[in-house]
C-alpha atoms as a PDB file:
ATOM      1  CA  UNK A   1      -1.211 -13.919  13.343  1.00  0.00           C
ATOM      2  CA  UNK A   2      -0.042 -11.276  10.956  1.00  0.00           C
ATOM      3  CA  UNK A   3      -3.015  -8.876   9.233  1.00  0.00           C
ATOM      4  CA  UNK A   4      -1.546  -5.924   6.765  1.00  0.00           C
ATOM      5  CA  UNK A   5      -3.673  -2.978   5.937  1.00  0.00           C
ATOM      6  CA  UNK A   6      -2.632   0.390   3.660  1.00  0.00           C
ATOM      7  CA  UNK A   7      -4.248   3.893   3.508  1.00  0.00           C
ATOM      8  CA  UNK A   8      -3.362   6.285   0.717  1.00  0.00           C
ATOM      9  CA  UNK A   9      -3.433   9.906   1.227  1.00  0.00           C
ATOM     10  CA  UNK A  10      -3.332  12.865  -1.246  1.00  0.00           C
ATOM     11  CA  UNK A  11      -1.725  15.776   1.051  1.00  0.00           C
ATOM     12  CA  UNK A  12      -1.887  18.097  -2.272  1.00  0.00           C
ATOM     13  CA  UNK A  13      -6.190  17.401  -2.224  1.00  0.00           C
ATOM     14  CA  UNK A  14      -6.536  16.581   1.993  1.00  0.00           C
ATOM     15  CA  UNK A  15      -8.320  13.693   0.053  1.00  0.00           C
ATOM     16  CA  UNK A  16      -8.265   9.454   0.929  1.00  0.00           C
ATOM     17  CA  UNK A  17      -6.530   8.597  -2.933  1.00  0.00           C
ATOM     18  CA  UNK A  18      -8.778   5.767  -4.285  1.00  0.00           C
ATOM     19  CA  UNK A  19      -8.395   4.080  -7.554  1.00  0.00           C
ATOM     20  CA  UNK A  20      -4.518   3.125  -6.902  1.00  0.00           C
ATOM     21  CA  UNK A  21      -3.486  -0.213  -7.509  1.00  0.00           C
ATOM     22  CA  UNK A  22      -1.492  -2.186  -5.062  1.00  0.00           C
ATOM     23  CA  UNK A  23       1.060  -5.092  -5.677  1.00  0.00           C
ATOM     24  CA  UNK A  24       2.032  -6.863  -2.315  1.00  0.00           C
ATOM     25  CA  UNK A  25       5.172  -9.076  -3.267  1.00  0.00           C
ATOM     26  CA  UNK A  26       5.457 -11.545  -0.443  1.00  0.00           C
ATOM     27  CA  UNK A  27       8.572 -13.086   0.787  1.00  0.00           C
ATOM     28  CA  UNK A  28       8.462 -16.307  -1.235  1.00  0.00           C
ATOM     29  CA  UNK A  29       8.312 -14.221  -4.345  1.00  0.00           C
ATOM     30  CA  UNK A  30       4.639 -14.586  -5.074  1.00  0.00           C
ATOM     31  CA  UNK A  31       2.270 -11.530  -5.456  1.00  0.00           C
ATOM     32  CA  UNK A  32      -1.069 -10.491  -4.418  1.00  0.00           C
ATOM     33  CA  UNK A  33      -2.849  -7.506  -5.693  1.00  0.00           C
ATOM     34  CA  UNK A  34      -5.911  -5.162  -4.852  1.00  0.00           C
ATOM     35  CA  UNK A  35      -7.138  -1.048  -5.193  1.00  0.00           C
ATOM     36  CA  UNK A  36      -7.892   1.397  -3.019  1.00  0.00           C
ATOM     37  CA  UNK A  37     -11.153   2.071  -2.409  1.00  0.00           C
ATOM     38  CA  UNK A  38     -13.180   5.179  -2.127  1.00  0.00           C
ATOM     39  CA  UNK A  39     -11.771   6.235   1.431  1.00  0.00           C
ATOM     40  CA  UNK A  40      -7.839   5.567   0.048  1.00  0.00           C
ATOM     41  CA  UNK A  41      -8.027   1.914   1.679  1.00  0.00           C
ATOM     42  CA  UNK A  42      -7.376  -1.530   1.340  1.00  0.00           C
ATOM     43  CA  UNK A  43      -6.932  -4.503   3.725  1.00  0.00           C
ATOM     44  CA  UNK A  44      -8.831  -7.561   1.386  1.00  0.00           C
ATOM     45  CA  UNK A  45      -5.572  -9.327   0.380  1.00  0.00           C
ATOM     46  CA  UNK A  46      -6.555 -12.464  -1.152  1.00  0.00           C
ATOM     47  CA  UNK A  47      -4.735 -15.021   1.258  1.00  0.00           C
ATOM     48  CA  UNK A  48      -4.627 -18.570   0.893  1.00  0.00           C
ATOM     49  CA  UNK A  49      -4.875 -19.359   4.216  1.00  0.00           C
ATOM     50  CA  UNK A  50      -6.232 -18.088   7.441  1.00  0.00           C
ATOM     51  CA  UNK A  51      -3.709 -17.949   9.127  1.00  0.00           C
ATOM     52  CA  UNK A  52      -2.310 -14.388   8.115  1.00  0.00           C
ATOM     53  CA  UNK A  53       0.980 -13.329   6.762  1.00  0.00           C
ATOM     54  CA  UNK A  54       4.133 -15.143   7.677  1.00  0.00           C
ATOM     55  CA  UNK A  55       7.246 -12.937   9.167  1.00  0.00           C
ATOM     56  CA  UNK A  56       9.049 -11.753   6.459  1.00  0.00           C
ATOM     57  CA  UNK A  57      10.049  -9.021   4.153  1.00  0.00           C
ATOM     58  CA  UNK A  58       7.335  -7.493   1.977  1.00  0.00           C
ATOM     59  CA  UNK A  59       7.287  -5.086  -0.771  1.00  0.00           C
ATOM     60  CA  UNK A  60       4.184  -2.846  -1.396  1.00  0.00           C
ATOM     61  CA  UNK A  61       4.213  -1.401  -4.728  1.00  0.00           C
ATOM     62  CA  UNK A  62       1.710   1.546  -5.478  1.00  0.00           C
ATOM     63  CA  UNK A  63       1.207   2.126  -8.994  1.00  0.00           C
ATOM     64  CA  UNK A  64       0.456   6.043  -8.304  1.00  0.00           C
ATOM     65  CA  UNK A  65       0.816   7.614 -11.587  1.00  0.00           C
ATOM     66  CA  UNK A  66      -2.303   7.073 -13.189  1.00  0.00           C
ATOM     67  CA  UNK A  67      -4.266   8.515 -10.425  1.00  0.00           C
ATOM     68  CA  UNK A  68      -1.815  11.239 -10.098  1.00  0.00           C
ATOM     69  CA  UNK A  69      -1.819  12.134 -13.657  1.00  0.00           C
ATOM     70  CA  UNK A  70      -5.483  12.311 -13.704  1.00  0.00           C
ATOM     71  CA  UNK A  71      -5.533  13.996 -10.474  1.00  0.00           C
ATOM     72  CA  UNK A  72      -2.626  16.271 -10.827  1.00  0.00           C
ATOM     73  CA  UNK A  73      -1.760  16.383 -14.570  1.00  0.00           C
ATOM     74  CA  UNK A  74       1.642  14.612 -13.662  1.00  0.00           C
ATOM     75  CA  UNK A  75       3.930  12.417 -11.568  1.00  0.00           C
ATOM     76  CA  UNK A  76       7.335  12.510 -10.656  1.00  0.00           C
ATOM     77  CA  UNK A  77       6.693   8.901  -9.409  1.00  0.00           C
ATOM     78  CA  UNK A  78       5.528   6.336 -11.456  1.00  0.00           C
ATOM     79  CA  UNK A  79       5.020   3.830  -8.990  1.00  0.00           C
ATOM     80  CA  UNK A  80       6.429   3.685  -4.992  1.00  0.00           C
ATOM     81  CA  UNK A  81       7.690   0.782  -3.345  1.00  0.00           C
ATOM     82  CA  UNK A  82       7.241   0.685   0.488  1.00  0.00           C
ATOM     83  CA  UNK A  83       9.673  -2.658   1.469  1.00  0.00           C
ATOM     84  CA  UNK A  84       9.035  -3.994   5.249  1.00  0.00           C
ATOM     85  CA  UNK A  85       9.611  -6.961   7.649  1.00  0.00           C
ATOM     86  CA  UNK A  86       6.637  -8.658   9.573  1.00  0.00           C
ATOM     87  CA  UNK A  87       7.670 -10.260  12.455  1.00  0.00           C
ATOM     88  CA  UNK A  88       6.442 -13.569  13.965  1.00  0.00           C
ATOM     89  CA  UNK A  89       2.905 -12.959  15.443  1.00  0.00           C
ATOM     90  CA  UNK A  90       3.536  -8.679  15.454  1.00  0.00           C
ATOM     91  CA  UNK A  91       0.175  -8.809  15.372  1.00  0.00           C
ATOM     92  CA  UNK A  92      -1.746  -5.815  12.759  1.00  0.00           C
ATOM     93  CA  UNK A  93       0.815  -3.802  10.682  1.00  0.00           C
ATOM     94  CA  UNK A  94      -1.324  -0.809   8.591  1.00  0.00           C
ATOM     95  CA  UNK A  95       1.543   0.570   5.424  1.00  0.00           C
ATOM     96  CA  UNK A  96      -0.117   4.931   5.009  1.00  0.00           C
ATOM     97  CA  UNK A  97       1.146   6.325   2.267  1.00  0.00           C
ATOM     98  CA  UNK A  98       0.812  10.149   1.695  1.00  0.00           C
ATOM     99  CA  UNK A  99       1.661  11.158  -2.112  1.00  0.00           C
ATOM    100  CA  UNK A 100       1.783  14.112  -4.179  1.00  0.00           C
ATOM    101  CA  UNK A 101       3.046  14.632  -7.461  1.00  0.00           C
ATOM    102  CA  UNK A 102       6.106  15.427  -6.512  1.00  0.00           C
ATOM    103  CA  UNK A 103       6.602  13.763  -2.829  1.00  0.00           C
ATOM    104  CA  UNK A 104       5.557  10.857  -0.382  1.00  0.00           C
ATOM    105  CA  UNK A 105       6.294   9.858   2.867  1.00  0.00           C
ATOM    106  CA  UNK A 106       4.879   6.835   4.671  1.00  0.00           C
ATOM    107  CA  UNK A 107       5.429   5.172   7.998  1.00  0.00           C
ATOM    108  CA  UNK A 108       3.803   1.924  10.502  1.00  0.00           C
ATOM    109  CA  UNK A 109       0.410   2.723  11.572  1.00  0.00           C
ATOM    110  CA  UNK A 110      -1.728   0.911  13.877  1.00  0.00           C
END
């Protein structure tokens, strides 16, 4: 079974980012959305089953400007897709993102 978490990140403020919204497009096309919460995470996708996310490819989208506007003043970025293939039972896959205004870099976790 297949779980998916995400951490956000603000390197600018050593700070979780909480507020941003998330879009997880799943590989049949259909979307499921959530926000970070007050420690930058999120892991409460609303599945409809219990049996966890199929192997696939995924797209994360993380609507970042808002919070970096308000945070910041600006964005380069108005949103930041993070596209990635789950594999057949790989088990817990965590997305970290780590924004600034003006850069992000993100990577598998555990």
């Amino acid at each position: 079974m297949n779980t998916l978490s995400s951490h956000v990140l603000d390197t600018t403020l050593g700070k979780p980012a909480h507020g941003i919204a998330l879009t997880l497009t799943l590989p049949d096309g259909n979307t499921l959305s959530g926000k970070t919460d007050s420690d930058g995470r999120f892991n409460n996708w609303a599945l409809e089953s219990d049996n966890g996310f199929p192997a696939g490819v995924y797209t994360l989208r993380f609507h970042c400007k808002p919070y970096l506007v308000k945070a910041h003043g600006s964005s380069f970025y108005p949103h930041i897709d993070i596209t990635f293939e789950l594999e057949e039972n790989g088990g817990h896959y965590h997305v970290p993102l780590l924004i600034s205004p003006f850069g992000f870099s993100s990577y598998r976790g555990s």
